[in-house]
Protein backbone atom coordinates (compact mmCIF):
# COMPACT_ATOMS: atom_id res chain seq x y z
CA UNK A 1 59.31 -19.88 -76.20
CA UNK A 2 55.73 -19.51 -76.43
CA UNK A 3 53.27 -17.83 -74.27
CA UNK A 4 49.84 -19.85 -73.76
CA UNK A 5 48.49 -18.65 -70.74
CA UNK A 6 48.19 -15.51 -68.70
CA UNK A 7 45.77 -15.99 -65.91
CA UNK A 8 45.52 -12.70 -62.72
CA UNK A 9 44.86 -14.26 -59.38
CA UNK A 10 44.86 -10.91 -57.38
CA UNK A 11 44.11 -6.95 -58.21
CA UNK A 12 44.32 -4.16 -55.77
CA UNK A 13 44.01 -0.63 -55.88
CA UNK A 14 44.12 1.95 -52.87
CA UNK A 15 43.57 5.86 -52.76
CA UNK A 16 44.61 7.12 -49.73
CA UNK A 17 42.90 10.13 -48.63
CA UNK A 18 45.38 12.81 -48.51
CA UNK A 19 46.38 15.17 -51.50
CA UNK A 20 49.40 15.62 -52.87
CA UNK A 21 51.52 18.31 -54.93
CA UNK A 22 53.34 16.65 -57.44
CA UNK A 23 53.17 12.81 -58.18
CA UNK A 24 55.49 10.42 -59.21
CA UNK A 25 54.86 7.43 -60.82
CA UNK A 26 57.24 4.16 -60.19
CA UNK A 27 56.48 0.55 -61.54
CA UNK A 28 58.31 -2.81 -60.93
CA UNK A 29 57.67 -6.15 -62.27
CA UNK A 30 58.71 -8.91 -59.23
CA UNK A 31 58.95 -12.67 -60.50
CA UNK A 32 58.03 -14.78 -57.43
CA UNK A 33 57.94 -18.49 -58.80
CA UNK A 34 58.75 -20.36 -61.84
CA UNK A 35 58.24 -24.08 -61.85
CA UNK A 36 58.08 -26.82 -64.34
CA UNK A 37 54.51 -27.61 -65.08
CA UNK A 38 52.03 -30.05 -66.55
CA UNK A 39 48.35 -29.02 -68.64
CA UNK A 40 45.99 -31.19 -69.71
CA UNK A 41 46.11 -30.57 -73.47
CA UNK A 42 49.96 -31.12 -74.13
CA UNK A 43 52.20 -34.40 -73.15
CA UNK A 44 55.37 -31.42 -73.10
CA UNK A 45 56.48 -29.68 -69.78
CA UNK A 46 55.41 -26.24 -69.48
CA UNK A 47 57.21 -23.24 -67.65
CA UNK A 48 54.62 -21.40 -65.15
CA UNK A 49 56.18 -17.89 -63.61
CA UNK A 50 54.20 -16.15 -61.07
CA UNK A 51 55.10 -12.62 -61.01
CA UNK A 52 53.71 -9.26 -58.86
CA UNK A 53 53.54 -5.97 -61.23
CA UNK A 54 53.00 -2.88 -59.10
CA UNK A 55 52.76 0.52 -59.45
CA UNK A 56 53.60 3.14 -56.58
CA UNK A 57 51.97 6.28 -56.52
CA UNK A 58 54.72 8.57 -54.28
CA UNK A 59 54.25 9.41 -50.70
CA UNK A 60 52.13 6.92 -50.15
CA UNK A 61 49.02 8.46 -52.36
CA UNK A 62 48.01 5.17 -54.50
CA UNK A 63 48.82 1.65 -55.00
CA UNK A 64 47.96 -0.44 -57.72
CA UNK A 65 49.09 -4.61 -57.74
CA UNK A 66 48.51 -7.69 -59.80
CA UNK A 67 49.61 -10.71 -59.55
CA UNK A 68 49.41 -13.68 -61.54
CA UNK A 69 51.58 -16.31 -63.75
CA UNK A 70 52.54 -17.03 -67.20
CA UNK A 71 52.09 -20.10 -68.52
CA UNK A 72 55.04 -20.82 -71.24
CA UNK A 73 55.68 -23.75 -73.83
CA UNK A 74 59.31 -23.71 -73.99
CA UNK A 75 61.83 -25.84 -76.25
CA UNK A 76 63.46 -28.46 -74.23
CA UNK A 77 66.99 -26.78 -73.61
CA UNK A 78 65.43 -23.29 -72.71
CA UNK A 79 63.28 -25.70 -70.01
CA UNK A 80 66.46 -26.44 -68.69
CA UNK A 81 68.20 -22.86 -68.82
CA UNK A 82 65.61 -21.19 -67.39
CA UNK A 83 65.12 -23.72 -64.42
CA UNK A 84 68.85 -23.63 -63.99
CA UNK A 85 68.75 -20.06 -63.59
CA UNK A 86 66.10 -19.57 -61.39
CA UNK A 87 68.32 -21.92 -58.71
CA UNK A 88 70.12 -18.37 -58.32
CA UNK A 89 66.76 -16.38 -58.74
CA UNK A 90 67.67 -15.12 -62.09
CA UNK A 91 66.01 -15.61 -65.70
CA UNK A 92 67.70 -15.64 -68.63
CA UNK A 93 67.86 -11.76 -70.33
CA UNK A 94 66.74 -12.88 -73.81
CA UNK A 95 63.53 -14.33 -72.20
CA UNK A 96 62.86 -11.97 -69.30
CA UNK A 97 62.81 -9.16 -71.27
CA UNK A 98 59.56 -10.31 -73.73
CA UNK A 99 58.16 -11.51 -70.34
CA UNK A 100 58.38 -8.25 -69.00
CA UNK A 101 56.99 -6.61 -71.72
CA UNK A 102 54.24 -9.08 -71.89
CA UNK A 103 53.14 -8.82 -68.30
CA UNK A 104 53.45 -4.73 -68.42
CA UNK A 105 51.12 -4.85 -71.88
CA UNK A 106 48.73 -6.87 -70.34
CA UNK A 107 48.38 -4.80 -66.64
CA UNK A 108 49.21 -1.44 -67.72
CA UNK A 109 45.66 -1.19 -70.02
CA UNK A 110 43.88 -2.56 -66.87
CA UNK A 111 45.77 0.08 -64.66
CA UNK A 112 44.45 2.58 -66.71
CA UNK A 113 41.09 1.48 -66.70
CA UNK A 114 41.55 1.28 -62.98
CA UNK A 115 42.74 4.76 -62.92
CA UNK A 116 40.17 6.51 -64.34
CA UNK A 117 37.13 4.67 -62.35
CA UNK A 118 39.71 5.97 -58.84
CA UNK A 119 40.45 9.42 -60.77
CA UNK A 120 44.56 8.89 -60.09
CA UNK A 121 46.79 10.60 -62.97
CA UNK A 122 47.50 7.79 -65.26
CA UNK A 123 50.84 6.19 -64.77
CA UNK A 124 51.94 6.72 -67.90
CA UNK A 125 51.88 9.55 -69.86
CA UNK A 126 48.67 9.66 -73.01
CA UNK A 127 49.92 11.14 -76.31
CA UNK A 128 48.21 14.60 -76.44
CA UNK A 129 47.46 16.59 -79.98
CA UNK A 130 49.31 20.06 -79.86
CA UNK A 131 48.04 22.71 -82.11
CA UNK A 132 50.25 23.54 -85.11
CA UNK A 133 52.10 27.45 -85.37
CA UNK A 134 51.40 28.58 -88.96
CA UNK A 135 54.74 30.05 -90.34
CA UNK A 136 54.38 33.60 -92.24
């Protein structure tokens, strides 16, 4: 299956005012939709999956959302198994987990981005240079 199209329809980020001690960071990926599809360019079905990717800041401190929708060219049995599927609100593991991965590459470099310009710690966690001991 084939990713051709990644398109954000909505990105918010609140600060609340207060301060807090110690943050913690959660994230979760939400698939809303997935539906066959048609584009303009291709005479073959296409998958679209909307999805919501957000990122909690703890007690309440930040917020950051997207959401959005994939646009995948699949082979005609995964069509199938995937629409089949998401009758019970499920997508198949082998897929969802490159999906996942996908939409959390793509929104976690604009989360950072968004970060900074707020000043919120980052979400996730920068690789830092460490000074090295000299041995005697």
């Amino acid at each position: 299956m084939k990713i051709i199209g990644f398109n954000l329809s909505k990105i918010l980020i609140e600060k609340k005012e207060k301060t807090v001690e110690k943050v913690q960071v959660s994230q979760n990926i939400d698939i809303k939709d997935v539906a066959k599809d048609k584009i303009p360019i291709s005479d073959n079905d296409i998958l679209k999956i909307d999805f919501k990717f957000t990122i909690n800041y703890s007690e309440d401190f930040a917020k950051i959302e997207f959401e959005g929708s994939l646009l995948l060219l699949p082979e005609k049995d995964e069509l199938k198994n995937v629409l089949k599927s998401w009758k019970e609100k499920k997508i198949p593991e082998d897929i969802r987990i490159g999906l996942f991965n996908f939409i959390m590459n793509k929104c976690n470099i604009k989360a950072l981005n968004l970060e900074d310009e707020l000043g919120l710690p980052w979400h996730v966690p920068m690789p830092k240079l460490n000074p090295t001991e000299e041995k005697n």
